[in-house]
PDB file of N, CA and C in Angstrom:
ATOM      1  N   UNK A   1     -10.382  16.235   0.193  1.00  0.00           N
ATOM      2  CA  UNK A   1     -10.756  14.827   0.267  1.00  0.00           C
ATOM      3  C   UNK A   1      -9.508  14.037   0.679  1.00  0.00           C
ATOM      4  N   UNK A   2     -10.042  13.267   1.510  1.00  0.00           N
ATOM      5  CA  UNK A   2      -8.513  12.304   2.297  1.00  0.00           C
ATOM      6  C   UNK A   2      -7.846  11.213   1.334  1.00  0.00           C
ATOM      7  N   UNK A   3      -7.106  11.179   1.629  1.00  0.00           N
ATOM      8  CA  UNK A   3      -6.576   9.535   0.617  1.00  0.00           C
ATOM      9  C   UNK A   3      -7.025   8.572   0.457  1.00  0.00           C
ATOM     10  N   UNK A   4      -7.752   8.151   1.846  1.00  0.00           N
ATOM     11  CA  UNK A   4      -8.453   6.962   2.267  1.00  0.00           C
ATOM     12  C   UNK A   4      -9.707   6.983   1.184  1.00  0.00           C
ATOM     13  N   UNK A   5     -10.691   8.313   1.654  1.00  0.00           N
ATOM     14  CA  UNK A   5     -11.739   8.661   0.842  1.00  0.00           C
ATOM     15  C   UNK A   5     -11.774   8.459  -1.254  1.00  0.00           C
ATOM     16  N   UNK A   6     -10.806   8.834  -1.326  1.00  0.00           N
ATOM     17  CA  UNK A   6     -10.292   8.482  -2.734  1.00  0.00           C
ATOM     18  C   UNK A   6      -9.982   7.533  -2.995  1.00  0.00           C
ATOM     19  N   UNK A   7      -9.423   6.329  -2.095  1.00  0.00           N
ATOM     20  CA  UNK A   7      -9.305   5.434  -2.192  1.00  0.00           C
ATOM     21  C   UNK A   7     -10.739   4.541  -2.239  1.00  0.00           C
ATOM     22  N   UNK A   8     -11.173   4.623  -1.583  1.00  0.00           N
ATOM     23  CA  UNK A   8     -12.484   4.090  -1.254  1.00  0.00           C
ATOM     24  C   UNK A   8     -13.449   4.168  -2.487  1.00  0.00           C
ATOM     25  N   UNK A   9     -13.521   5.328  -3.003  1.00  0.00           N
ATOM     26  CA  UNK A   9     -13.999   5.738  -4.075  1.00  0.00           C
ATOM     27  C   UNK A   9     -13.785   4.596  -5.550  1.00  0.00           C
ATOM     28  N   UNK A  10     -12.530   4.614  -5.921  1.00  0.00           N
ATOM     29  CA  UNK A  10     -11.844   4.003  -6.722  1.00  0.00           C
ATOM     30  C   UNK A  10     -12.166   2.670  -6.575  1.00  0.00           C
ATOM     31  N   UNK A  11     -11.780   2.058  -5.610  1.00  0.00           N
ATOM     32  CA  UNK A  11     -12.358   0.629  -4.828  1.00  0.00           C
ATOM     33  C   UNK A  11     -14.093   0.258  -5.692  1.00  0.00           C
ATOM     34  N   UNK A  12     -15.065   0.977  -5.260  1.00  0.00           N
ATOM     35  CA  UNK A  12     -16.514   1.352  -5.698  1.00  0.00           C
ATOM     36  C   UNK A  12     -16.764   1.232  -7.059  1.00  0.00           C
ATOM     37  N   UNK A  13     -15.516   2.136  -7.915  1.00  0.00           N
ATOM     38  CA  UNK A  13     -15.971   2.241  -9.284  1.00  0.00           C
ATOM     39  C   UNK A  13     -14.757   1.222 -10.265  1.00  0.00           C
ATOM     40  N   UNK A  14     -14.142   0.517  -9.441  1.00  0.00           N
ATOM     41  CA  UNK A  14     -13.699  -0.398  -9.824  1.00  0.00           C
ATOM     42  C   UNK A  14     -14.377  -1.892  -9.593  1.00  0.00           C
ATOM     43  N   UNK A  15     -15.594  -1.796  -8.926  1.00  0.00           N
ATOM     44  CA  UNK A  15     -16.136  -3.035  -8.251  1.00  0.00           C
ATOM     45  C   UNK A  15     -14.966  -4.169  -7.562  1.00  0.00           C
ATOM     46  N   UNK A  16     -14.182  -3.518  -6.016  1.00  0.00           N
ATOM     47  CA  UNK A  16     -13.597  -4.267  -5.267  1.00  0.00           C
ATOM     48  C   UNK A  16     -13.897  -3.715  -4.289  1.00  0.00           C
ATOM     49  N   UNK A  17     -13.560  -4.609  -3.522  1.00  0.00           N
ATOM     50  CA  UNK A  17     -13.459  -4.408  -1.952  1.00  0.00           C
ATOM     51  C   UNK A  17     -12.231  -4.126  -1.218  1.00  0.00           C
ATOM     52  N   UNK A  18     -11.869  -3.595   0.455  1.00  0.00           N
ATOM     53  CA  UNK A  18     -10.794  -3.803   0.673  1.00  0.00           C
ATOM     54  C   UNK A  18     -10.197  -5.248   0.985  1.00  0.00           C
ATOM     55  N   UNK A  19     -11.069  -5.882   0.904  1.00  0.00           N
ATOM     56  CA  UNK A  19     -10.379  -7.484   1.238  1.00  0.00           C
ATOM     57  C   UNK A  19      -9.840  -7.783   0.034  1.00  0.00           C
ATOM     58  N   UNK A  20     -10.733  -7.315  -1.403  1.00  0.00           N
ATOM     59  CA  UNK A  20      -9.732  -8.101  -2.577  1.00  0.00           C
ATOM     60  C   UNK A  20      -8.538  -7.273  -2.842  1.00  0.00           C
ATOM     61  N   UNK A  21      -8.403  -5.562  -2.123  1.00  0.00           N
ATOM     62  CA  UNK A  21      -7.304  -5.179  -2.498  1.00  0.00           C
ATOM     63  C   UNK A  21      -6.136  -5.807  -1.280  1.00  0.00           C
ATOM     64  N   UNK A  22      -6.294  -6.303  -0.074  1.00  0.00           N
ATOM     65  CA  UNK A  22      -5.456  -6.800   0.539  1.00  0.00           C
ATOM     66  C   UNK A  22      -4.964  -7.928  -0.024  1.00  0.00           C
ATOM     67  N   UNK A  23      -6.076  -8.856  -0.778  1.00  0.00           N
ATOM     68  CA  UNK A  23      -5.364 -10.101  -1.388  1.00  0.00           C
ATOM     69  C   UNK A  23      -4.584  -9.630  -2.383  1.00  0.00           C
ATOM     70  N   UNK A  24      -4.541  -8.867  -3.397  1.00  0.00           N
ATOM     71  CA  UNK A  24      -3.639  -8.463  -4.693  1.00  0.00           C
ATOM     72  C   UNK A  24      -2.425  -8.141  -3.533  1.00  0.00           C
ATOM     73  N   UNK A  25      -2.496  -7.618  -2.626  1.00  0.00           N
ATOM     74  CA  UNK A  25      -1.223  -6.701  -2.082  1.00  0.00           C
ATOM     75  C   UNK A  25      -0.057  -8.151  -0.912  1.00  0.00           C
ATOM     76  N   UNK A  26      -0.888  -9.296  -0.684  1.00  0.00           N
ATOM     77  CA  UNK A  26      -0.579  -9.806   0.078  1.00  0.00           C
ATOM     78  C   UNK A  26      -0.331  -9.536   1.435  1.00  0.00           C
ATOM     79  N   UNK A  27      -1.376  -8.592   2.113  1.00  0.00           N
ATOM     80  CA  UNK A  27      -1.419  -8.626   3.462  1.00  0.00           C
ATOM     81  C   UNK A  27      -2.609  -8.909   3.569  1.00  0.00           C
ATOM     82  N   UNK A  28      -2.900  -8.970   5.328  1.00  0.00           N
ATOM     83  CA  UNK A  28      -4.109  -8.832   5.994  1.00  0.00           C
ATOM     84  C   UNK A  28      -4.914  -7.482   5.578  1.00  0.00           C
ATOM     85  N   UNK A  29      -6.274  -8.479   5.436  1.00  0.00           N
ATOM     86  CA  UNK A  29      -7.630  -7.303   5.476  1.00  0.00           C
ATOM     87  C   UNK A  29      -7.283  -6.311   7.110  1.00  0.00           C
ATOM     88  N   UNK A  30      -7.350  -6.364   7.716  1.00  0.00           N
ATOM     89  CA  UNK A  30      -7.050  -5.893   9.175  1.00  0.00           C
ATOM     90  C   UNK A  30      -5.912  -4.639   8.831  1.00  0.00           C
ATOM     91  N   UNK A  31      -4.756  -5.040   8.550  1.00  0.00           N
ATOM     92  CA  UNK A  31      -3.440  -4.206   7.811  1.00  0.00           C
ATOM     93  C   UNK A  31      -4.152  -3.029   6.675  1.00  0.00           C
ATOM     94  N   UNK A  32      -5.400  -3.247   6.033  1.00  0.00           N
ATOM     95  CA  UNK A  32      -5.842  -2.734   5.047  1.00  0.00           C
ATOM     96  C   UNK A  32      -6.975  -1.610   5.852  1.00  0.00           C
ATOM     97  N   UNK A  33      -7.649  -2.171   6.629  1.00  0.00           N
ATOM     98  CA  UNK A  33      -8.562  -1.236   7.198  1.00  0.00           C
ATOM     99  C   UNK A  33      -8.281  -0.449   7.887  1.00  0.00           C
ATOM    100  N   UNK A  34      -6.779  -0.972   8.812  1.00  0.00           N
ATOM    101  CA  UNK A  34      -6.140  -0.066   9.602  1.00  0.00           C
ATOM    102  C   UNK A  34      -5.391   1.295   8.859  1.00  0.00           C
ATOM    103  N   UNK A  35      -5.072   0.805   7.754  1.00  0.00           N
ATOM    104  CA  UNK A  35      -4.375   2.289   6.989  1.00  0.00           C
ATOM    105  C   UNK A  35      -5.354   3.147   6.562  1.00  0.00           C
ATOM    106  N   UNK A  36      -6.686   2.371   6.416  1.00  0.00           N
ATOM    107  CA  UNK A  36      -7.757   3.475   5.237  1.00  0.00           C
ATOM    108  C   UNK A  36      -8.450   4.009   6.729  1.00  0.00           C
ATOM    109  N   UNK A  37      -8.083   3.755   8.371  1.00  0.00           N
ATOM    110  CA  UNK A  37      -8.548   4.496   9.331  1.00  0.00           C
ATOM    111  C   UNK A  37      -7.745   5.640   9.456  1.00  0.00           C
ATOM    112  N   UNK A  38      -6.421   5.156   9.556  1.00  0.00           N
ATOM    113  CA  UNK A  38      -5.488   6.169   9.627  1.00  0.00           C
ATOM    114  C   UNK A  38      -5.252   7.318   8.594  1.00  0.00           C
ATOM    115  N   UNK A  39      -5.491   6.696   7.468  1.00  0.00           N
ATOM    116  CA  UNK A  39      -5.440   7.398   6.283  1.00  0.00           C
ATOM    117  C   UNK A  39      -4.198   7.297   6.577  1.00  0.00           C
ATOM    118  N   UNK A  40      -3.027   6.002   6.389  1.00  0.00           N
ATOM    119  CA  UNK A  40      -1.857   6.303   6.426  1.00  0.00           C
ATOM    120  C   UNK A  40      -1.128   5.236   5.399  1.00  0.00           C
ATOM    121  N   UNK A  41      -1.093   5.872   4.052  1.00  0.00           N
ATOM    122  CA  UNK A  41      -0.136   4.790   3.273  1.00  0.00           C
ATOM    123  C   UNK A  41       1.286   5.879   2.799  1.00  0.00           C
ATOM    124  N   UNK A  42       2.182   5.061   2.102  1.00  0.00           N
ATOM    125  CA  UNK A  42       3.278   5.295   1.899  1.00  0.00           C
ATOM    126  C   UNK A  42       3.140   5.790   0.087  1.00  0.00           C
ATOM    127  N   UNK A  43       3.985   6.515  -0.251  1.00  0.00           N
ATOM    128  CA  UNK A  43       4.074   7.116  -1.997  1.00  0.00           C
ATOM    129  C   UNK A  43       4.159   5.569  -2.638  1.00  0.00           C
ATOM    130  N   UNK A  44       4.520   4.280  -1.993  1.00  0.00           N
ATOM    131  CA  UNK A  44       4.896   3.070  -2.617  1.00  0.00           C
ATOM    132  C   UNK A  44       3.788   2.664  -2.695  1.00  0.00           C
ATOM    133  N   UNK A  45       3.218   2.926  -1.851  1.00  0.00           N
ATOM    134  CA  UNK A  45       1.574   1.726  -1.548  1.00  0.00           C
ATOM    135  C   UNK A  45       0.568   2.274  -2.431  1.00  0.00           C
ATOM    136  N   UNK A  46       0.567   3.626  -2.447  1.00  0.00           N
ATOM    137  CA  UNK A  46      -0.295   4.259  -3.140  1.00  0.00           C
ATOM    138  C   UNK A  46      -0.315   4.334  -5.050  1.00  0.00           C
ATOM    139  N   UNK A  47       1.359   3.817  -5.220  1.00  0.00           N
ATOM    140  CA  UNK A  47       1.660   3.303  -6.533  1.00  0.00           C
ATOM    141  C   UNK A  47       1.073   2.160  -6.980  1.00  0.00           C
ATOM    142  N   UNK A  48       1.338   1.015  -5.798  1.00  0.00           N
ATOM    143  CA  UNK A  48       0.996  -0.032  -6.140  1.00  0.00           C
ATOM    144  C   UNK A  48      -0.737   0.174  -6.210  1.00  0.00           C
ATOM    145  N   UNK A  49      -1.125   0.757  -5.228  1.00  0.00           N
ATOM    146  CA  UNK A  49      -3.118   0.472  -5.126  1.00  0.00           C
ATOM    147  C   UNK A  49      -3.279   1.397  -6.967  1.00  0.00           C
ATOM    148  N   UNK A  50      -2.710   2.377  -6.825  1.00  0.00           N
ATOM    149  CA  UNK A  50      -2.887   2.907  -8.184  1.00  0.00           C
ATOM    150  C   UNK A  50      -2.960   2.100  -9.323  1.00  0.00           C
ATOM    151  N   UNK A  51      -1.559   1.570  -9.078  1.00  0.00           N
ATOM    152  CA  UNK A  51      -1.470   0.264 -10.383  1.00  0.00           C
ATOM    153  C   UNK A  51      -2.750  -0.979 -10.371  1.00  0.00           C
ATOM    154  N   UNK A  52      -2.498  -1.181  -9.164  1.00  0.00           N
ATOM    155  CA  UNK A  52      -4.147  -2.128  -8.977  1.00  0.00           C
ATOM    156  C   UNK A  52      -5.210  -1.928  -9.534  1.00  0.00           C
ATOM    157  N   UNK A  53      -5.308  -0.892  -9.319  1.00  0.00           N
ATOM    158  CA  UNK A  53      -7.155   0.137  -9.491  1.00  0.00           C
ATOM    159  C   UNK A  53      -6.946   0.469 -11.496  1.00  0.00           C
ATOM    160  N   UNK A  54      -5.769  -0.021 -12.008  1.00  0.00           N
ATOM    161  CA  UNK A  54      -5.694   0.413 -13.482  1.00  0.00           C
ATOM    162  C   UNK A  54      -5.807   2.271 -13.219  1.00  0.00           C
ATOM    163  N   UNK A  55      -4.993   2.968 -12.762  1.00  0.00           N
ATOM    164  CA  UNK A  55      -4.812   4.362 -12.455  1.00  0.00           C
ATOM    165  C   UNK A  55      -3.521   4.503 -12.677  1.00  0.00           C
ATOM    166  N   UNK A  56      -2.999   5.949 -12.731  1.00  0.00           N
ATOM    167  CA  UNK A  56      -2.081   6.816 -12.514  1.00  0.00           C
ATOM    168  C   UNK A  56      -2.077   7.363 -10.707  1.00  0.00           C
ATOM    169  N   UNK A  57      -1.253   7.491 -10.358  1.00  0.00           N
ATOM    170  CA  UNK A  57      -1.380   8.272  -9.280  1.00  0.00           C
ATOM    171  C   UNK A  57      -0.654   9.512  -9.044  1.00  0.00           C
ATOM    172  N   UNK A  58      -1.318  10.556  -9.101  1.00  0.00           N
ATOM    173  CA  UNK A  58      -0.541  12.016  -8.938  1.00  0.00           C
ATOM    174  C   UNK A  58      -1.064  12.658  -8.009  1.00  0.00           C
ATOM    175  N   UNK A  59      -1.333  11.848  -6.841  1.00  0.00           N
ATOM    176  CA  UNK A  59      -1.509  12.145  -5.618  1.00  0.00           C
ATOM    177  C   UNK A  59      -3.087  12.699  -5.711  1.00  0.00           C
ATOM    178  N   UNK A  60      -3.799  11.777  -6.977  1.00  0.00           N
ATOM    179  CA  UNK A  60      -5.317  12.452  -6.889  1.00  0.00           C
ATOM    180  C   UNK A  60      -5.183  10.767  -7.855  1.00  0.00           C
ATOM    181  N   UNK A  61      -6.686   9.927  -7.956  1.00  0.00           N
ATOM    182  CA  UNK A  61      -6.195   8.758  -9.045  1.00  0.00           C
ATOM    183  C   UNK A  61      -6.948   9.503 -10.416  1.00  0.00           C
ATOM    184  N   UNK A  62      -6.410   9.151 -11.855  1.00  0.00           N
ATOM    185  CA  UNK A  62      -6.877   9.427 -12.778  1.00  0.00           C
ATOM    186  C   UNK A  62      -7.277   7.921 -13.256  1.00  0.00           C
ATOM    187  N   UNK A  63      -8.441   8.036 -13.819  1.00  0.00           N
ATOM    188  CA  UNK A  63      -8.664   6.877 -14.355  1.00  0.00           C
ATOM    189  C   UNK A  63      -8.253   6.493 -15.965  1.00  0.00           C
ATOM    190  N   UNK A  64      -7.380   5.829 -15.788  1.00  0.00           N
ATOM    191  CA  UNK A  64      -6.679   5.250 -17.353  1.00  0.00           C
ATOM    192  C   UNK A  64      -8.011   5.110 -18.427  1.00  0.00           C
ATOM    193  N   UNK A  65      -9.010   4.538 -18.215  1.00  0.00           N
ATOM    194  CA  UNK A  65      -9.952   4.752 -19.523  1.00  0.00           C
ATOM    195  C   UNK A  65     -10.745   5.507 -19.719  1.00  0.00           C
ATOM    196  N   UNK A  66     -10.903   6.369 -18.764  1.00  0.00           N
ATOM    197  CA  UNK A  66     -11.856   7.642 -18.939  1.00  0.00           C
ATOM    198  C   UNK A  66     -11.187   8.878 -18.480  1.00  0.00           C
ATOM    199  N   UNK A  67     -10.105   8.908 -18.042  1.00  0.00           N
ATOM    200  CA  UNK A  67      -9.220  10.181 -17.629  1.00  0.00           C
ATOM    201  C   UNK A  67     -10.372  10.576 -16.212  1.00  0.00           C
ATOM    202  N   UNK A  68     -11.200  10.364 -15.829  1.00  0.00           N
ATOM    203  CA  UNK A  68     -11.776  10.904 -14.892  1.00  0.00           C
ATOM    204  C   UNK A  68     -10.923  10.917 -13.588  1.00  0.00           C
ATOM    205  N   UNK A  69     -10.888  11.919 -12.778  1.00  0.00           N
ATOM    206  CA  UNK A  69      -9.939  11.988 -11.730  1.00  0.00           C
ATOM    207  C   UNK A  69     -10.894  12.477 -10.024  1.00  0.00           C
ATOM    208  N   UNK A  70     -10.389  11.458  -9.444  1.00  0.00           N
ATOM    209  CA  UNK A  70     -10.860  11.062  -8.406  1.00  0.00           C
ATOM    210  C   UNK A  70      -9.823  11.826  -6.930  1.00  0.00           C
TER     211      UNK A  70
END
């Protein structure tokens, strides 16, 4: 499963979108769709969306209140 895909996921069962995760992050929605095409973020970005999403990130997200891992 891709990053993007996991990401996306998390997004879903967090009830957000990528526009509200571009607003927490302070970029463009555009900047946001373009990475989840590419599937191209950085170990930083993926901390921060982690921290966003209330997760851990160990390169899979765990969910802080249910341990479920995505």
């Amino acid at each position: 499963m891709s990053m993007t895909e996991k990401i996306k996921i998390m997004l879903v069962k967090r009830k957000m979108s990528a526009v509200d995760l571009s607003k927490i992050l302070e970029c463009s929605p555009t900047n946001i769709y373009n990475k989840l095409k590419r599937d191209n973020f950085s170990e930083k970005e993926l901390n921060q969306i982690a921290d966003i999403l209330n997760c851990d990130f160990k390169g899979t997200f765990v969910m802080r209140d249910t341990g479920e891992e995505v």
